[in-house]
C-alpha atoms as a PDB file:
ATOM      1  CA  UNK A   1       0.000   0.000   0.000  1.00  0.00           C
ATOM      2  CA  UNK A   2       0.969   3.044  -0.469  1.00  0.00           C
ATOM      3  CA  UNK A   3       0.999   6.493   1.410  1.00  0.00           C
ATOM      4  CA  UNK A   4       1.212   9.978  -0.248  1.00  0.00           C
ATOM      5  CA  UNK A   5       1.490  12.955   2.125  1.00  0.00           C
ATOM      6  CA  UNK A   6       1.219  16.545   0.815  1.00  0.00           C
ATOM      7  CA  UNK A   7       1.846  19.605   3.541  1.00  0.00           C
ATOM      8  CA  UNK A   8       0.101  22.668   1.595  1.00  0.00           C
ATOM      9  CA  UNK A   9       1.202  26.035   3.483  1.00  0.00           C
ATOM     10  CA  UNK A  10       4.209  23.962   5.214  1.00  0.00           C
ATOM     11  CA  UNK A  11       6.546  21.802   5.631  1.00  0.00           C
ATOM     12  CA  UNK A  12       5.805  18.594   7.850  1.00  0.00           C
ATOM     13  CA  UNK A  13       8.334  17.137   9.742  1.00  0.00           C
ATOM     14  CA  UNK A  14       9.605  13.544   9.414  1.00  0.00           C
ATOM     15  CA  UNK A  15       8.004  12.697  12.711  1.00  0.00           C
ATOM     16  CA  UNK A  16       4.483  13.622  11.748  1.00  0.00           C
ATOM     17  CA  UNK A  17       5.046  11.864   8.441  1.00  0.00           C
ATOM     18  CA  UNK A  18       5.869   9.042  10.439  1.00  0.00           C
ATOM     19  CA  UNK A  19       3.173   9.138  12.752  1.00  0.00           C
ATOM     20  CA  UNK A  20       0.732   9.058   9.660  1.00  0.00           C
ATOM     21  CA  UNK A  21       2.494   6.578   7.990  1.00  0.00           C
ATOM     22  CA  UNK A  22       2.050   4.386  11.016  1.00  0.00           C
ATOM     23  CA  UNK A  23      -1.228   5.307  11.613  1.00  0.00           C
ATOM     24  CA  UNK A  24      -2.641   4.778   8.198  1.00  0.00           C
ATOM     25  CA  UNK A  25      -0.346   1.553   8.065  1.00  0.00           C
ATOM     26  CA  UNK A  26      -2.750  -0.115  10.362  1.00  0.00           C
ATOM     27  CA  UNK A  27      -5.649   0.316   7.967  1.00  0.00           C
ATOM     28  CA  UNK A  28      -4.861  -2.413   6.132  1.00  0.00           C
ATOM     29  CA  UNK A  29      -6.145  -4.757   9.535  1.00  0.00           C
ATOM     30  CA  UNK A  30      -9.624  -3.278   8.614  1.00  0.00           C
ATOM     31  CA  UNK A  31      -9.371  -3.963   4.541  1.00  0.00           C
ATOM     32  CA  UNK A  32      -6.996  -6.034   2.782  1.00  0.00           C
ATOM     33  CA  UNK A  33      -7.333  -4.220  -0.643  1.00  0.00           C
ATOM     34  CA  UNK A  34      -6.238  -0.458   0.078  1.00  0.00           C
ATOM     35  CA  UNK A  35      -4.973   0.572  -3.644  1.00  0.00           C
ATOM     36  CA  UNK A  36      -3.151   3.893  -1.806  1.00  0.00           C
ATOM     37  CA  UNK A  37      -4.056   6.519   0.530  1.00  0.00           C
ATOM     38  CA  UNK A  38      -3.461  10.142   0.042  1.00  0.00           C
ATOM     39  CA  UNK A  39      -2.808  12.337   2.962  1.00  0.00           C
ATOM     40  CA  UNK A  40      -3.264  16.224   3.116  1.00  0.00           C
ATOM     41  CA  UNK A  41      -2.341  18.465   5.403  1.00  0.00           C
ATOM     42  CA  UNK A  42      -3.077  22.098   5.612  1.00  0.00           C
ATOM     43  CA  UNK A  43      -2.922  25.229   7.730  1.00  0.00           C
ATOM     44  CA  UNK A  44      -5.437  27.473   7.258  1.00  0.00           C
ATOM     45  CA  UNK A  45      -4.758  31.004   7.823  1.00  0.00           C
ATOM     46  CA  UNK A  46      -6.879  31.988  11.048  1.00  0.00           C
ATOM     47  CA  UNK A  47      -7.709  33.475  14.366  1.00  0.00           C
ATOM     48  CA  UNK A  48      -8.964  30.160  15.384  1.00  0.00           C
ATOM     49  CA  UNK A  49      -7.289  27.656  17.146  1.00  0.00           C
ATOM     50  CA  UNK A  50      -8.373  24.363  15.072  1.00  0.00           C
ATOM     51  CA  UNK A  51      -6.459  25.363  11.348  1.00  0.00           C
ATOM     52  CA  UNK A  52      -4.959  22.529  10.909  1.00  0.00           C
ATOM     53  CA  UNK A  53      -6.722  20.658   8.339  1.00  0.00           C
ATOM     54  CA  UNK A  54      -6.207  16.790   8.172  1.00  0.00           C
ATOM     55  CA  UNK A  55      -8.038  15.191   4.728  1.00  0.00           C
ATOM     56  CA  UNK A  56      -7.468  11.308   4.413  1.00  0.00           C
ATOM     57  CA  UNK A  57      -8.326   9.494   1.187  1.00  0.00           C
ATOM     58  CA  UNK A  58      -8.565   5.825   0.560  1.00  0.00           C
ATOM     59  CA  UNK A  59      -8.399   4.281  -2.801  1.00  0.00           C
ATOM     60  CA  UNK A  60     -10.279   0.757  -2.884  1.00  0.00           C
ATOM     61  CA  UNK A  61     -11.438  -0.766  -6.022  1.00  0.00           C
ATOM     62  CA  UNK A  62     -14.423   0.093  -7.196  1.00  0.00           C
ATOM     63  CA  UNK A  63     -14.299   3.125  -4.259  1.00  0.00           C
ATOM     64  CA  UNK A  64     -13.143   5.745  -2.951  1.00  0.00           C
ATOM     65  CA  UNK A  65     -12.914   7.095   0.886  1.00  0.00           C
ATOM     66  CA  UNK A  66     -12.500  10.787   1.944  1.00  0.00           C
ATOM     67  CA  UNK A  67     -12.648  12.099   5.660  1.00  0.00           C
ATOM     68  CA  UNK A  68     -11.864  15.655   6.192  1.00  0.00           C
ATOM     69  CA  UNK A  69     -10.961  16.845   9.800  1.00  0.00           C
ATOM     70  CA  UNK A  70     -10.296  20.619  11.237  1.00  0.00           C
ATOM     71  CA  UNK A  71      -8.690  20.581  14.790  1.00  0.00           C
ATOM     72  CA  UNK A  72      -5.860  21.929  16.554  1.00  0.00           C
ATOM     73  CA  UNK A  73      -3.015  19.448  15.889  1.00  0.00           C
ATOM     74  CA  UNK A  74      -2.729  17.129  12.688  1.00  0.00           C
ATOM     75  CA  UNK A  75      -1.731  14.262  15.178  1.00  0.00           C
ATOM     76  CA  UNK A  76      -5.420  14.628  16.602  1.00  0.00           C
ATOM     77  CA  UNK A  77      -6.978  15.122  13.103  1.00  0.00           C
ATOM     78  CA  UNK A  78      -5.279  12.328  11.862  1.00  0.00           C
ATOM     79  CA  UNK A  79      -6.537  10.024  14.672  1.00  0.00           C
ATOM     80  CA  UNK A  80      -9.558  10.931  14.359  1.00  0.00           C
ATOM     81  CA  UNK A  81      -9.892  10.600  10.215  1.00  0.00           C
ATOM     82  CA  UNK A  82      -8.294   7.310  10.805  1.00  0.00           C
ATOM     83  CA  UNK A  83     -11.126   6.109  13.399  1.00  0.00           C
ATOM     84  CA  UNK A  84     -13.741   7.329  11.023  1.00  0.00           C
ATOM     85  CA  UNK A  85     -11.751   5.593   8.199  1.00  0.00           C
ATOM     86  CA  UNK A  86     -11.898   2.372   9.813  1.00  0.00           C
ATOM     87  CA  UNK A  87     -15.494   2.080  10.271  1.00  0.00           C
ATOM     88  CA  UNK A  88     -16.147   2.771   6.839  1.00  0.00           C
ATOM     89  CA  UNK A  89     -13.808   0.424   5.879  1.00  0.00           C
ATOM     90  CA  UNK A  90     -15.476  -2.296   8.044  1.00  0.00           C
ATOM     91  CA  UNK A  91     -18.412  -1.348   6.104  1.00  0.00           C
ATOM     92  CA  UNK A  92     -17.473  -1.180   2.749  1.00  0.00           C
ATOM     93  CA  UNK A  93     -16.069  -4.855   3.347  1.00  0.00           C
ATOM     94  CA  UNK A  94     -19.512  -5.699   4.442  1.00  0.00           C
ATOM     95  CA  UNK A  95     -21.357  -4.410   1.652  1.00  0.00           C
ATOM     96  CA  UNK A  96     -18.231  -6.641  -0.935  1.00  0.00           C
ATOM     97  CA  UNK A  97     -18.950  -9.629   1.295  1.00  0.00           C
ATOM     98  CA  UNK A  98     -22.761  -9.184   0.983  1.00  0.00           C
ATOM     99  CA  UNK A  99     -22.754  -8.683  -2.367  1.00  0.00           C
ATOM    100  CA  UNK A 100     -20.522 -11.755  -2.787  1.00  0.00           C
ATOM    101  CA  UNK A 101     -22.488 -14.203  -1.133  1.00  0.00           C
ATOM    102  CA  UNK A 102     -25.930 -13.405  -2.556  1.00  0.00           C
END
């Protein structure tokens, strides 16, 4: 599988590419048939607090999964995208596995 990370505004760090590498690495538990994910990460120019924008986005066959997060760290956006990722992911392999067996 693999991971594309873009930083628009900035430039991340290896540890936070790490961190997302890791974090998106354990997808693949949830769905065996990631194609790639893309990663975005961007700072919006603010007052507020929660500019950092984490957007995830899964290629499957025959599918495509996007989460978008805004919150104050991209470590806690990224969590949170990936928790939301894996419950669609549990789903989607439902709906194959359904479809498959009737």
């Amino acid at each position: 599988m693999k991971v594309f990370t873009q930083s628009v505004n900035f430039t991340a760090d290896k540890k936070l590419i790490s961190y997302i590498e890791k974090k998106v690495g354990g997808l693949e538990r949830f769905h065996d048939k990631i194609v790639d994910v893309e990663v975005f990460l961007k700072v919006q120019n603010t007052s507020e607090k929660e500019n950092k924008i984490s957007e995830i986005k899964i290629n499957i066959p025959g599918s495509e999964l996007m989460v978008k997060k805004q919150t104050k760290t991209f470590e806690e956006g990224v969590s949170i995208a990936i928790e939301s990722l894996k419950r669609s992911l549990k789903k989607s392999k439902e709906k194959h596995r359904d479809s498959l067996v009737s």
